[in-house]
N, C-alpha and C. Protein backbone atom coordinates (compact mmCIF):
# COMPACT_ATOMS: atom_id res chain seq x y z
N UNK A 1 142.02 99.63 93.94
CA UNK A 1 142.67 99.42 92.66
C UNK A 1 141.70 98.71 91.70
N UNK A 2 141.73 99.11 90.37
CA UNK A 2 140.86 98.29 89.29
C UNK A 2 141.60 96.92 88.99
N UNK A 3 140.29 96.32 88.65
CA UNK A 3 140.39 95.39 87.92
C UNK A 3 141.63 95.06 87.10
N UNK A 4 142.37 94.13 86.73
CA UNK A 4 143.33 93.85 86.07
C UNK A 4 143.03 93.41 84.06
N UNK A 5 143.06 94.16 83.48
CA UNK A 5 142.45 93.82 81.89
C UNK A 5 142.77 92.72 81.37
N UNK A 6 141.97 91.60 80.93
CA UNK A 6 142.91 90.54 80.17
C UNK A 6 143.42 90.43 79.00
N UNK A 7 144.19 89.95 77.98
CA UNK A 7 145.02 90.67 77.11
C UNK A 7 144.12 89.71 76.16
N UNK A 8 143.77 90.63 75.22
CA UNK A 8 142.53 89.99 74.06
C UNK A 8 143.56 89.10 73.32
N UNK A 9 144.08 89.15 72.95
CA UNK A 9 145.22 87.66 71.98
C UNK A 9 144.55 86.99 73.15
N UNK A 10 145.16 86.49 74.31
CA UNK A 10 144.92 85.46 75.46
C UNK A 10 143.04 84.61 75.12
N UNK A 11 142.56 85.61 75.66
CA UNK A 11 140.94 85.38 75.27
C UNK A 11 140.84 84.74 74.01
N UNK A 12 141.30 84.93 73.13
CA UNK A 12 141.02 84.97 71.94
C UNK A 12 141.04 82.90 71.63
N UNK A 13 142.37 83.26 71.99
CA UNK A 13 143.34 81.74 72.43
C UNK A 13 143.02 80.97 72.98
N UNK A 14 142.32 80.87 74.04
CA UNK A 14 142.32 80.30 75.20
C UNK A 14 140.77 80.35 76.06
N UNK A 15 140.27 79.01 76.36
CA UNK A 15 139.14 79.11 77.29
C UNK A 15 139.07 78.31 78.44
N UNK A 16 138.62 78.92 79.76
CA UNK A 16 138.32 78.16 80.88
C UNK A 16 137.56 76.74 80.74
N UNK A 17 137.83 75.54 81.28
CA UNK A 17 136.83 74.61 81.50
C UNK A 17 135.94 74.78 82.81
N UNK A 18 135.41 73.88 83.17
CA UNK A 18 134.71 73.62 84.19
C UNK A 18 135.28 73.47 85.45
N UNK A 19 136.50 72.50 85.65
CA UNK A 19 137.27 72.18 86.52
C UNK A 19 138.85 72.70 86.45
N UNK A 20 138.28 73.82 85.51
CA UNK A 20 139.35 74.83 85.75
C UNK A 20 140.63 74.94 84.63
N UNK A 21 140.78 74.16 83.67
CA UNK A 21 141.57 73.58 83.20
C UNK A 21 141.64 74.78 81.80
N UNK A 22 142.58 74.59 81.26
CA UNK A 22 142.90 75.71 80.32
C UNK A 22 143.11 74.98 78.82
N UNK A 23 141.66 75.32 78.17
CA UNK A 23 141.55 74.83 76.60
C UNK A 23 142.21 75.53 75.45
N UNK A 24 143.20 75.10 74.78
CA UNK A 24 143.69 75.27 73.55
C UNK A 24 143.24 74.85 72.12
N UNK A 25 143.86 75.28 71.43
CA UNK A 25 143.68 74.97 69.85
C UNK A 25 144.81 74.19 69.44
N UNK A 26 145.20 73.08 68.85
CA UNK A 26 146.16 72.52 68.44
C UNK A 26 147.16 73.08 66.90
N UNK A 27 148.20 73.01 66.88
CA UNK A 27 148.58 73.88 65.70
C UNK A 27 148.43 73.28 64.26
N UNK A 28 148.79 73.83 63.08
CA UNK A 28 148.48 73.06 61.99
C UNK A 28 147.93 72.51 61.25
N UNK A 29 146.67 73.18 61.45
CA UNK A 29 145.61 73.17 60.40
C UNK A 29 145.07 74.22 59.61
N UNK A 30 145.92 74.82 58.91
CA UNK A 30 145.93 76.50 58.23
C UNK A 30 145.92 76.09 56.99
N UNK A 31 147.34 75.89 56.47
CA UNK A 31 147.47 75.43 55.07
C UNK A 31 148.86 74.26 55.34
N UNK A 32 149.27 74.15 53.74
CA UNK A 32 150.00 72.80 53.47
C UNK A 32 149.38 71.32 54.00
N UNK A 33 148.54 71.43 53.70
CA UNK A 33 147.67 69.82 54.53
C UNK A 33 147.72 68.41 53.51
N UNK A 34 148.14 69.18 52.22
CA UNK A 34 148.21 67.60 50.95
C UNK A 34 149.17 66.61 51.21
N UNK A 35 150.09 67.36 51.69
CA UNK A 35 151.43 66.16 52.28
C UNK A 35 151.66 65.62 53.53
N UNK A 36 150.28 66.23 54.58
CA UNK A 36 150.53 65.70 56.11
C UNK A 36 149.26 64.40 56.10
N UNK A 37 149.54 63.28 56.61
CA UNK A 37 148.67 62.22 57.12
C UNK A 37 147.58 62.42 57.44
N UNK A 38 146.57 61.89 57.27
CA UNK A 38 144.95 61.86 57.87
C UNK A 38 145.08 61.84 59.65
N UNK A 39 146.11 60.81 59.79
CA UNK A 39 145.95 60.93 61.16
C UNK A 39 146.57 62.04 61.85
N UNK A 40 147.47 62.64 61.31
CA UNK A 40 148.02 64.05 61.80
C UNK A 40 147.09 65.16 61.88
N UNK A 41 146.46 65.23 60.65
CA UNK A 41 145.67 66.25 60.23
C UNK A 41 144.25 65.78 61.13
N UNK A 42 143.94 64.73 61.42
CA UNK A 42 142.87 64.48 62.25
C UNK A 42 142.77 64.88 63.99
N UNK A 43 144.45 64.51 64.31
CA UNK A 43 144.82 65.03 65.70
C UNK A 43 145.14 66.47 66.23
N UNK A 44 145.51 67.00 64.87
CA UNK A 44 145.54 69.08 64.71
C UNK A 44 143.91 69.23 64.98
N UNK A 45 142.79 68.66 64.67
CA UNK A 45 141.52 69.29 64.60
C UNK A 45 141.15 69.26 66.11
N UNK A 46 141.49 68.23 66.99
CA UNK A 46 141.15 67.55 68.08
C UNK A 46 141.67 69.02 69.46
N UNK A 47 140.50 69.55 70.39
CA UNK A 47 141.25 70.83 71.29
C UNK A 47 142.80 69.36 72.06
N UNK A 48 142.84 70.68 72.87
CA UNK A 48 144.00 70.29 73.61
C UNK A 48 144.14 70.73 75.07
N UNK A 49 144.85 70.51 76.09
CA UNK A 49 144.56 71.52 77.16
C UNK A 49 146.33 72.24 77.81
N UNK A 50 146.24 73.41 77.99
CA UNK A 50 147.55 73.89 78.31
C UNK A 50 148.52 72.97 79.53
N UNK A 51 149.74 72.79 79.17
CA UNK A 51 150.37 71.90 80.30
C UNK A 51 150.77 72.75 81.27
N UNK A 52 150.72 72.12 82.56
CA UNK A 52 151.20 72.48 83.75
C UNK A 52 152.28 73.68 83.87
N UNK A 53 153.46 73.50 83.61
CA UNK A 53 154.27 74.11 83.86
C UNK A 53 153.95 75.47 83.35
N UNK A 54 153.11 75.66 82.00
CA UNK A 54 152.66 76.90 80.97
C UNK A 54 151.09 77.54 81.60
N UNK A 55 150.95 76.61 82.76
CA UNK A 55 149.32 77.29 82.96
C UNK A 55 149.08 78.49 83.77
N UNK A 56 150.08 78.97 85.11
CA UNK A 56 150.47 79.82 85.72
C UNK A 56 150.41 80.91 84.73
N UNK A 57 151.65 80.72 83.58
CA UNK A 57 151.75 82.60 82.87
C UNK A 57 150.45 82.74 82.32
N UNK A 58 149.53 81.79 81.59
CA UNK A 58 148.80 81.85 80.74
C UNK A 58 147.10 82.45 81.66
N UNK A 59 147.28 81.78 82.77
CA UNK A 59 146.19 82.14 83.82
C UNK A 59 146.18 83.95 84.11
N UNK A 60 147.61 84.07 84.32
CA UNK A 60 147.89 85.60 84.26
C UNK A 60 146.91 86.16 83.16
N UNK A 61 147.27 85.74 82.10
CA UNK A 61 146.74 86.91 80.89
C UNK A 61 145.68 87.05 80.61
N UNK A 62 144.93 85.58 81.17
CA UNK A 62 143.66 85.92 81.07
C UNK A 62 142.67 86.29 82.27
């Protein structure tokens, strides 16, 4: 049987670490930013890593 394809959104989204761990992008830094806090808008820039319970489906896709 072949290889299983990974779903390009996923890739796109999402990268392996080192120790395995699954790197994200945090949301909310697109537009409307004049009325959100420095420190909000400073913690949207900052990666993130996928939580536990969400890392199983997400491991799938990619």
């Amino acid at each position: 049987m072949p290889k299983m394809k990974s779903k390009s959104s996923a890739t796109k989204r999402f990268t392996l670490t080192g120790t395995g761990k699954i790197k994200r992008r945090r949301k909310g830094l697109r537009h409307i930013l004049e009325k959100r806090s420095p420190k909000s808008k400073r913690t949207a820039g900052k990666t993130d890593y996928v939580a536990k319970a969400d890392e199983r489906r997400i491991r799938k896709l990619l």
